[in-house]
N, C-alpha and C. Protein backbone atom coordinates (compact mmCIF):
# COMPACT_ATOMS: atom_id res chain seq x y z
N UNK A 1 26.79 -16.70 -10.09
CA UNK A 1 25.49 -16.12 -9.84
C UNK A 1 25.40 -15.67 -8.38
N UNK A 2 25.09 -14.34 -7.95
CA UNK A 2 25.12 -14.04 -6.76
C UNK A 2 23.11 -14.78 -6.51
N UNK A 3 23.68 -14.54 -4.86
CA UNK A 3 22.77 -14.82 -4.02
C UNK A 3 21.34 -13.69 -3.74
N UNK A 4 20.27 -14.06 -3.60
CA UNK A 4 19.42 -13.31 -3.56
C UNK A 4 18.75 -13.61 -2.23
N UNK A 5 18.56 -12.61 -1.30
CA UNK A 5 18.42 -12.45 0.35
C UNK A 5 17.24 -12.34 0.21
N UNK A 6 16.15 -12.82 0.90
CA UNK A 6 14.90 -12.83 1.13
C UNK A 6 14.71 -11.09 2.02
N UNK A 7 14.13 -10.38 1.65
CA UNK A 7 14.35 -8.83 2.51
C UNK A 7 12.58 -8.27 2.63
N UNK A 8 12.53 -7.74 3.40
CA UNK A 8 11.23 -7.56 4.28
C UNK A 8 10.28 -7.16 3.19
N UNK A 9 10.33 -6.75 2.66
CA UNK A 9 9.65 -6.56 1.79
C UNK A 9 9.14 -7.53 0.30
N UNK A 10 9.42 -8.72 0.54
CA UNK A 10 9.47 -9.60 -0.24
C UNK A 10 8.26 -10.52 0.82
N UNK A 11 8.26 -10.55 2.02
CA UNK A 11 7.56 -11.05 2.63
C UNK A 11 6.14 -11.00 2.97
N UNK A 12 5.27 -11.72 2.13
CA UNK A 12 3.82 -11.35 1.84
C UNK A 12 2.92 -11.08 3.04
N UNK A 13 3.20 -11.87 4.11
CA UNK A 13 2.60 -11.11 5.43
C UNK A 13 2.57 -9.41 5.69
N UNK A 14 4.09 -9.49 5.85
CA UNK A 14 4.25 -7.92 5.79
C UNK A 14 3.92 -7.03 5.13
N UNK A 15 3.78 -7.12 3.55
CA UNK A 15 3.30 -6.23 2.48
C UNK A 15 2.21 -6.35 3.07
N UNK A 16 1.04 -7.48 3.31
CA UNK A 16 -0.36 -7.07 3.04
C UNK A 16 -0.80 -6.19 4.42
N UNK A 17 -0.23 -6.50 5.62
CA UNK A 17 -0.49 -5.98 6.72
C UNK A 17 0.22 -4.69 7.12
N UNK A 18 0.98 -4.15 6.27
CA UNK A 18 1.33 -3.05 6.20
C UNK A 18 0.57 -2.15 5.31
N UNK A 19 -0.06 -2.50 4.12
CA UNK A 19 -1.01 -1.95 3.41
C UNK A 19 -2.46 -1.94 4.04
N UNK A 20 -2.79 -3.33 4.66
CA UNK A 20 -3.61 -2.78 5.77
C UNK A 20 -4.04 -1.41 6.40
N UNK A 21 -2.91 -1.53 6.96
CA UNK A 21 -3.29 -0.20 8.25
C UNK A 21 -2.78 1.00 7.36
N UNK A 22 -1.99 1.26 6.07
CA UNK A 22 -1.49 2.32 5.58
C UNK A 22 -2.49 2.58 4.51
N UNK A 23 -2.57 1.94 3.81
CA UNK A 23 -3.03 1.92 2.17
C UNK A 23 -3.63 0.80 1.72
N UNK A 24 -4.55 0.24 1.97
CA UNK A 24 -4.97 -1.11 1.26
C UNK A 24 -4.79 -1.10 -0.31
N UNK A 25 -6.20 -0.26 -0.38
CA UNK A 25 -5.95 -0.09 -2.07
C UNK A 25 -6.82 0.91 -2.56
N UNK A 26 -6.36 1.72 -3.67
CA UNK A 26 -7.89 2.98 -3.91
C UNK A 26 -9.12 2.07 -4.34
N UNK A 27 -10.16 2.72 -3.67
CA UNK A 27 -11.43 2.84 -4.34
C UNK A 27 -11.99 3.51 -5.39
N UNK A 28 -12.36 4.69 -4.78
CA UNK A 28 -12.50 5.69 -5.96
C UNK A 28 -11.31 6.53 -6.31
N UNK A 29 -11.45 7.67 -6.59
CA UNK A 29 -10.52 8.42 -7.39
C UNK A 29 -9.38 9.07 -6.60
N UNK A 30 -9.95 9.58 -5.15
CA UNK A 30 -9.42 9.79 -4.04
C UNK A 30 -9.81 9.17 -2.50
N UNK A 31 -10.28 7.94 -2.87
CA UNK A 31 -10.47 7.08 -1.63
C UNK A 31 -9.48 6.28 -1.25
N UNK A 32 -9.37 5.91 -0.21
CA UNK A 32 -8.62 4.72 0.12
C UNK A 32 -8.93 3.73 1.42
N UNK A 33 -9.22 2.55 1.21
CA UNK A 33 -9.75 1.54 2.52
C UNK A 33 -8.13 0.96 3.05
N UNK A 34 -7.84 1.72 4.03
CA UNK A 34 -6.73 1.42 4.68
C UNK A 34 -7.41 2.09 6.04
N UNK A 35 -7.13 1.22 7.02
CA UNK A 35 -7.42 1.90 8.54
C UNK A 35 -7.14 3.00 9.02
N UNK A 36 -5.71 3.23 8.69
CA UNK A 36 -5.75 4.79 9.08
C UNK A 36 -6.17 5.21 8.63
N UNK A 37 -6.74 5.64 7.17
CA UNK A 37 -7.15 6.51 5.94
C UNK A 37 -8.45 6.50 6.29
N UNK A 38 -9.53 5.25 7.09
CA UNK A 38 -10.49 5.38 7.36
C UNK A 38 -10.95 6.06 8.72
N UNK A 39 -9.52 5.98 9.85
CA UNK A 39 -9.65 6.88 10.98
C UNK A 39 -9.60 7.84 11.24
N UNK A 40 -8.70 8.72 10.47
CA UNK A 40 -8.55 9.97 10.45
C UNK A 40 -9.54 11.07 10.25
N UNK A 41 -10.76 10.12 9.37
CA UNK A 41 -11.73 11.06 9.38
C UNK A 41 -12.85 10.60 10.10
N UNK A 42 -12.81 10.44 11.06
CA UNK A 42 -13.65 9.78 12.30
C UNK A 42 -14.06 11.21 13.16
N UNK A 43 -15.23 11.34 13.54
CA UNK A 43 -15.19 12.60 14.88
C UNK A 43 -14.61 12.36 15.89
N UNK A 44 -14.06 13.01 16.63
CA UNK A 44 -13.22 13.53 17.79
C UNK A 44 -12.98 12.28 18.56
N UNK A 45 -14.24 11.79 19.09
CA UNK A 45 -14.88 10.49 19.81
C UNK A 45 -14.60 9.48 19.60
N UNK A 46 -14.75 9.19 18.23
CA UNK A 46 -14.84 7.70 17.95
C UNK A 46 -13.69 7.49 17.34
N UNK A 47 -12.70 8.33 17.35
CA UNK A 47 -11.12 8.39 16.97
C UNK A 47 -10.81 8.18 18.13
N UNK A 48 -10.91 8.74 19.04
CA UNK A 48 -10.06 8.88 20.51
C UNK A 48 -9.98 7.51 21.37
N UNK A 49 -11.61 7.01 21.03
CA UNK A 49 -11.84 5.91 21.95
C UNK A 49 -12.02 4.31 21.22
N UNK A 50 -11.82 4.41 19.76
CA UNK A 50 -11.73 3.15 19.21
C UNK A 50 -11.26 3.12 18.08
N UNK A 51 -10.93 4.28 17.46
CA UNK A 51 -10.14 4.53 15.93
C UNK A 51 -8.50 4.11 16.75
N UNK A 52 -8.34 4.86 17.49
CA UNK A 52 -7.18 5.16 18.09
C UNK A 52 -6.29 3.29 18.60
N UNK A 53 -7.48 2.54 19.27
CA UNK A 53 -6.79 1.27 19.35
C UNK A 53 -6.83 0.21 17.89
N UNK A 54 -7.91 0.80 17.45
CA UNK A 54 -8.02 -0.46 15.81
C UNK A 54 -6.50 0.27 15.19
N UNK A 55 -6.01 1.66 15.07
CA UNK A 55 -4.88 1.49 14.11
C UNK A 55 -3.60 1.55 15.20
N UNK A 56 -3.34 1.00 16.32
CA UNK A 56 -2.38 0.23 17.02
C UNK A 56 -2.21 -0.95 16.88
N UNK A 57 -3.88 -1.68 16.91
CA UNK A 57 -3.69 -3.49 16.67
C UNK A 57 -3.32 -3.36 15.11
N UNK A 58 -3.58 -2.23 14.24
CA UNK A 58 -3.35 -2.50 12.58
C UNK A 58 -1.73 -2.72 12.36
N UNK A 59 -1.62 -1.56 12.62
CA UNK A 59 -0.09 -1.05 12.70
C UNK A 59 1.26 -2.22 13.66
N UNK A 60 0.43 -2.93 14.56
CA UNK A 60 1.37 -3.66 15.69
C UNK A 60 1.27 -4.82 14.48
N UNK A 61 0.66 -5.49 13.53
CA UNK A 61 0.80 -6.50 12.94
C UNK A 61 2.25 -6.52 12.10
N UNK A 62 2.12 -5.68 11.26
CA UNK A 62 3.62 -5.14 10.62
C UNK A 62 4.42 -5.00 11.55
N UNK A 63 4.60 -4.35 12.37
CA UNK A 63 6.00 -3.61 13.04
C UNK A 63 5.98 -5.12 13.76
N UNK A 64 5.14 -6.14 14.00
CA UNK A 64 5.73 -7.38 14.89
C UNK A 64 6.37 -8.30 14.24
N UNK A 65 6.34 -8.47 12.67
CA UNK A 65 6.69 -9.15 11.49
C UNK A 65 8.17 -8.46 11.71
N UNK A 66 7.86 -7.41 11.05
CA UNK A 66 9.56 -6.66 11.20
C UNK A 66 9.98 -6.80 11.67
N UNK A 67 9.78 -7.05 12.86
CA UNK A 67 10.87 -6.66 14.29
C UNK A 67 11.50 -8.42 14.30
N UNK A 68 10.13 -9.54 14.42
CA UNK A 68 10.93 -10.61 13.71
C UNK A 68 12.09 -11.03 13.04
N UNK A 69 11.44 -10.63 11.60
CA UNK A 69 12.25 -10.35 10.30
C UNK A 69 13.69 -10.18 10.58
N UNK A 70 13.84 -9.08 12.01
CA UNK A 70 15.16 -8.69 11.70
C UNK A 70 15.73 -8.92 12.82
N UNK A 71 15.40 -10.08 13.32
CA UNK A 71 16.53 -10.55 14.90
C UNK A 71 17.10 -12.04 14.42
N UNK A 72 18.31 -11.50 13.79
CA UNK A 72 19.32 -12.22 12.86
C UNK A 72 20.88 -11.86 13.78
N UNK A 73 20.85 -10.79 14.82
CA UNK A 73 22.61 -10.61 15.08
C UNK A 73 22.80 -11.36 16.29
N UNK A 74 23.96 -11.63 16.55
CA UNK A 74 24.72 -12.58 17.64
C UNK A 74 23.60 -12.24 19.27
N UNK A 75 23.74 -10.83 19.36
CA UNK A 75 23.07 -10.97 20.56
C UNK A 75 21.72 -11.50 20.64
N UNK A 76 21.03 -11.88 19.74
CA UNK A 76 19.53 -12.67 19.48
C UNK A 76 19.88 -14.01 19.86
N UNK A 77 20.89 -14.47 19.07
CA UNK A 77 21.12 -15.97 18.94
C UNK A 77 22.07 -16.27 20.65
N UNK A 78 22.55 -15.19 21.36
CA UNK A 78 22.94 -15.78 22.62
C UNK A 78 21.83 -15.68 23.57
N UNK A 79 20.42 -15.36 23.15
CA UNK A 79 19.10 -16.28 24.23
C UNK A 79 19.42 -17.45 24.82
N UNK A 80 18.76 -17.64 25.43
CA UNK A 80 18.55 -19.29 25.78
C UNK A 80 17.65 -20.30 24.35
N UNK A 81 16.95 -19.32 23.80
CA UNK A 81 16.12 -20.20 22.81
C UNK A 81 16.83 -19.95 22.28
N UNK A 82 16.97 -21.27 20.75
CA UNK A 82 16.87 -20.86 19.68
C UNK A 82 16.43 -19.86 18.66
N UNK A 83 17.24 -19.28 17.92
CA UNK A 83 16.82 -17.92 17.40
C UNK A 83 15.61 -18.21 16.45
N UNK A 84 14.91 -19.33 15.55
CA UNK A 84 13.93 -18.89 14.87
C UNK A 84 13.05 -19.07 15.76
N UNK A 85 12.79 -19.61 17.43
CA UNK A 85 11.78 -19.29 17.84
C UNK A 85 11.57 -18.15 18.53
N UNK A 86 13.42 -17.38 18.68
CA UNK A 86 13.38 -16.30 19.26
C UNK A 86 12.37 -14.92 17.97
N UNK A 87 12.40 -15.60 16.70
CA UNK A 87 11.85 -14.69 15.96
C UNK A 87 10.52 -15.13 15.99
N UNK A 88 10.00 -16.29 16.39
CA UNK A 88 8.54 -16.37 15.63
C UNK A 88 7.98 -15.98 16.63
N UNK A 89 8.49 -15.51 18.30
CA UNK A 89 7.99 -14.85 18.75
C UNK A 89 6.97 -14.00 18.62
N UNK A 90 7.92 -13.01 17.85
CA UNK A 90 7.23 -11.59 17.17
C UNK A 90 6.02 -11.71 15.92
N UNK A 91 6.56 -13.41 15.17
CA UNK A 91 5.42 -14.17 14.41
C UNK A 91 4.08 -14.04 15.27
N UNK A 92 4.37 -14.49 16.09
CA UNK A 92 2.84 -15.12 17.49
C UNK A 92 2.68 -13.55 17.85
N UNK A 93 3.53 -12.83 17.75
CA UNK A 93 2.91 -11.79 18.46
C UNK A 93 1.69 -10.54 17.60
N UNK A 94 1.85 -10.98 15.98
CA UNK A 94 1.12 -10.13 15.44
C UNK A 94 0.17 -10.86 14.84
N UNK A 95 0.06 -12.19 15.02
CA UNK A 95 -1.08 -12.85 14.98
C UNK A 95 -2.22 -12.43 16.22
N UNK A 96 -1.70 -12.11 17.43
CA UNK A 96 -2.32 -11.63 18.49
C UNK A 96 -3.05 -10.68 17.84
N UNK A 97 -2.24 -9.73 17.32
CA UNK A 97 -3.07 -8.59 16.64
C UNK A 97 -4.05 -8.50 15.84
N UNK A 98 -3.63 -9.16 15.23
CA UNK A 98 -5.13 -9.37 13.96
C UNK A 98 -6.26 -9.73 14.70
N UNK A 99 -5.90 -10.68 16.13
CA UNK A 99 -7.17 -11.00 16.81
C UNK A 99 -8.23 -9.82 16.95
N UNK A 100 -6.87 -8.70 17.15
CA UNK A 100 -7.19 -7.47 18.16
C UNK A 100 -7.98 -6.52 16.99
N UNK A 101 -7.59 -6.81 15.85
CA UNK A 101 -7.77 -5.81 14.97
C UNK A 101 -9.51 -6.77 14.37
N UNK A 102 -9.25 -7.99 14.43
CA UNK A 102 -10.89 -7.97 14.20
C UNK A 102 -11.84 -8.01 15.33
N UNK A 103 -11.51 -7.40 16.22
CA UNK A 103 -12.20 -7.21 17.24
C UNK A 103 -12.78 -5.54 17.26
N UNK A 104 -12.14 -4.81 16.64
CA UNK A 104 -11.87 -3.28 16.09
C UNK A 104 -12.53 -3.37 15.11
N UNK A 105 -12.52 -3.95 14.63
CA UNK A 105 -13.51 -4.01 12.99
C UNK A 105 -14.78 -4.42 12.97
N UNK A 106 -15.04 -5.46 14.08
CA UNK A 106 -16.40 -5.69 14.03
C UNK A 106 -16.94 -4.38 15.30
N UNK A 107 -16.47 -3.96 16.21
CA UNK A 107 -17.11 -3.33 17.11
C UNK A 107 -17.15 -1.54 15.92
N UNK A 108 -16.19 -1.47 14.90
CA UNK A 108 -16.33 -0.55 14.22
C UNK A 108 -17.58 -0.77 13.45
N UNK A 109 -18.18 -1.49 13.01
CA UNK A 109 -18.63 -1.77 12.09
C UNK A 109 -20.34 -1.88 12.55
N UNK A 110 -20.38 -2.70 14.17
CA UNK A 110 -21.34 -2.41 14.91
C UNK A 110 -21.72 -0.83 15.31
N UNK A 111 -20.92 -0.28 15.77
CA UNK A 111 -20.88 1.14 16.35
C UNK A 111 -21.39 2.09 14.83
N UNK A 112 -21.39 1.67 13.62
CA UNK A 112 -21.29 2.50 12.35
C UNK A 112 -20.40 3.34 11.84
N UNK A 113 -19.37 3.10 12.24
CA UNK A 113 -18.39 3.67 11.87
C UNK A 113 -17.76 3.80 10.65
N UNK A 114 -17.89 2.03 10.12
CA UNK A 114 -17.69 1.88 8.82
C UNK A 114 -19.03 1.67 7.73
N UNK A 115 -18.50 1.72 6.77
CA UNK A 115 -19.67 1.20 5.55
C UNK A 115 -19.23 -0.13 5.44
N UNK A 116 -19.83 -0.60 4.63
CA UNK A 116 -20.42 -2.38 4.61
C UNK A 116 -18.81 -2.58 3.39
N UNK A 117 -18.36 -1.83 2.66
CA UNK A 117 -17.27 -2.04 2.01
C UNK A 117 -15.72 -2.08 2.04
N UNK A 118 -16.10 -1.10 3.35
CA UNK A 118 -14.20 -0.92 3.99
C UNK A 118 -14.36 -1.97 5.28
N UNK A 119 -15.85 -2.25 6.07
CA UNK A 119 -15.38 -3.39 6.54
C UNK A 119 -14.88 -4.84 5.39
N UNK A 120 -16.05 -5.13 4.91
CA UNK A 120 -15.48 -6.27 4.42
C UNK A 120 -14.20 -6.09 3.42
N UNK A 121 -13.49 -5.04 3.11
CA UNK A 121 -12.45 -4.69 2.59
C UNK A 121 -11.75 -5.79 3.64
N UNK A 122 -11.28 -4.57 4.75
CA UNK A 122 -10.72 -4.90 6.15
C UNK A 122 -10.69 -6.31 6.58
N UNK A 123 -11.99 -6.47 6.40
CA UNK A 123 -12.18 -8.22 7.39
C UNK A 123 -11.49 -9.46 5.98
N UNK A 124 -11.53 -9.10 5.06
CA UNK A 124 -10.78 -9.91 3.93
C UNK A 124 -9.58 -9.95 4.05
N UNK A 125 -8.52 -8.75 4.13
CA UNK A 125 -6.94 -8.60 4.53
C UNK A 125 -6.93 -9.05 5.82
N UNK A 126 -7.50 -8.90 7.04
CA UNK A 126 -7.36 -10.19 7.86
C UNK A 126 -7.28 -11.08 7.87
N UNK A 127 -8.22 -11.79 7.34
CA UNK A 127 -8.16 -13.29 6.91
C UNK A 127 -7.50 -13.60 6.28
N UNK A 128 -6.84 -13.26 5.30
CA UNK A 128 -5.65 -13.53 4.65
C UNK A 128 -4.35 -13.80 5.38
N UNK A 129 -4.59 -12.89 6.28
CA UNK A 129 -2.99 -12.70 7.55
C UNK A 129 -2.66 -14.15 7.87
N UNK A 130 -3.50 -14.79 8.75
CA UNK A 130 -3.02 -15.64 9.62
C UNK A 130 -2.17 -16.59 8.81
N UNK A 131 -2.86 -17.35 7.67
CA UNK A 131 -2.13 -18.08 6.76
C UNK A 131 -0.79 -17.84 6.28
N UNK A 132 -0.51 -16.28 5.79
CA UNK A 132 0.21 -15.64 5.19
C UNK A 132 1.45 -15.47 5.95
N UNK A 133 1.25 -15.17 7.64
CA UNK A 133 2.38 -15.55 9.05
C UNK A 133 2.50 -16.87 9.52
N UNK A 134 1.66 -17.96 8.91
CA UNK A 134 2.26 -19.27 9.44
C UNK A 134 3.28 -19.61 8.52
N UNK A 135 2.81 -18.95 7.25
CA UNK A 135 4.15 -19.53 6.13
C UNK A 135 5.13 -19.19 6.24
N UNK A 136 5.09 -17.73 7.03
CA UNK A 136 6.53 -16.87 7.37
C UNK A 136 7.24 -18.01 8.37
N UNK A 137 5.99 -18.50 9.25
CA UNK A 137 7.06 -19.24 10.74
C UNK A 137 7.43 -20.52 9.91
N UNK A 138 6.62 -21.29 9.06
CA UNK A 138 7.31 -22.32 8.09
C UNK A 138 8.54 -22.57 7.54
N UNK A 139 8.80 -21.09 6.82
CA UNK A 139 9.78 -20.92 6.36
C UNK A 139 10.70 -20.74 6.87
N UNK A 140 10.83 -19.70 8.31
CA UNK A 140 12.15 -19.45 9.01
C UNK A 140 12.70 -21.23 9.94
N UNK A 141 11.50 -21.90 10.29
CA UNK A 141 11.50 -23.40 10.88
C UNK A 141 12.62 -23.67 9.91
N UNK A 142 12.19 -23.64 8.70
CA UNK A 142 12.92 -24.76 7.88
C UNK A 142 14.48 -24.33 7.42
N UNK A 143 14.73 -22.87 7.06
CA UNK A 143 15.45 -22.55 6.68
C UNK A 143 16.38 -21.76 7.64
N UNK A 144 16.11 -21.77 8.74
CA UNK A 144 17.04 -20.65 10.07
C UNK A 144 17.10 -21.74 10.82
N UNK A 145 18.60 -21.93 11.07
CA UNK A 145 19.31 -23.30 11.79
C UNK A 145 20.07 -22.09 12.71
N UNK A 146 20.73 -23.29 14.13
CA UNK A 146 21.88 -22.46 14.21
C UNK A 146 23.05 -23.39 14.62
C-alpha cells in the first residue's frame, strides 16, 4: 500500500482561508461573499484606502500557511531552530492576520461598506481560522521530528 502525503490542499486552514479572500461561497446566482469579490466593487476610495489592506490581511492568511506548509528542504532544517517551529512561524504569522483581517471587517462594516450578510459571512470564516491553524501547529508538533 503506498503512502499518502498530507499536501496543501488537504489542509483545512488553508482551504477555508483561501476561499476566504478568493471565493467563500455563492449566494445568489452570480454573487459571491469572498473579500476580494466584495472589494472590487467598492468606489475608488474605499478600495484604495481600506478594501486594499482587508484583501492583503485576507490573502496574507493563506500565502502564510503555505509558505509554512512548504519549509520541509535541508536549508530550513540548517536554522538554528528546529524546523517545525521554523514552520509554525508562518503558523503565528497568519494568525496575526486574521487579527488584521477582523479589524478590516469590522471597520468595513462600520464605514458601510458591507451588508449585514457578507460581514457576518466573513466574521464566521474567521472564527473558524484560529482553531483550524492551531491544529495545523498540533499536528506538525507531533508529527515533524528532526
Amino acid at each position: 500500500m503506498q503512502n499518502k502525503y498530507l499536501q496543501l490542499n488537504d489542509v483545512s486552514a488553508y482551504k477555508t482561508a483561501f476561499h476566504l479572500s478568493n471565493y467563500a461561497c455563492p449566494v445568489a446566482k452570480n454573487e459571491r461573499i469572498g473579500v476580494w469579490d466584495i472589494v472590487v466593487k467598492w468606489d475608488w476610495f474605499a478600495k484604495t484606502h481600506v478594501g486594499r489592506q482587508f484583501v492583503e490581511a485576507a490573502d496574507s492568511i493563506s500565502a502564510n500557511i503555505a509558505e509554512g506548509f512548504g519549509r520541509y528542504h535541508k536549508k530550513d532544517k540548517c536554522r538554528r531552530m528546529p524546523i517545525q517551529r521554523y514552520k509554525i512561524k508562518f503558523y503565528r504569522y497568519s494568525q496575526g492576520s486574521i487579527k488584521e483581517s477582523f479589524d478590516w471587517n469590522e471597520k468595513s462594516k462600520v464605514r458601510k461598506f458591507l451588508n449585514d450578510e457578507q460581514y457576518h459571512h466573513i466574521l464566521g470564516e474567521l472564527q473558524k481560522l484560529p482553531k483550524e491553524i492551531n491544529q495545523q501547529i498540533n499536528l506538525t508538533n507531533k508529527k515533524l521530528t528532526i
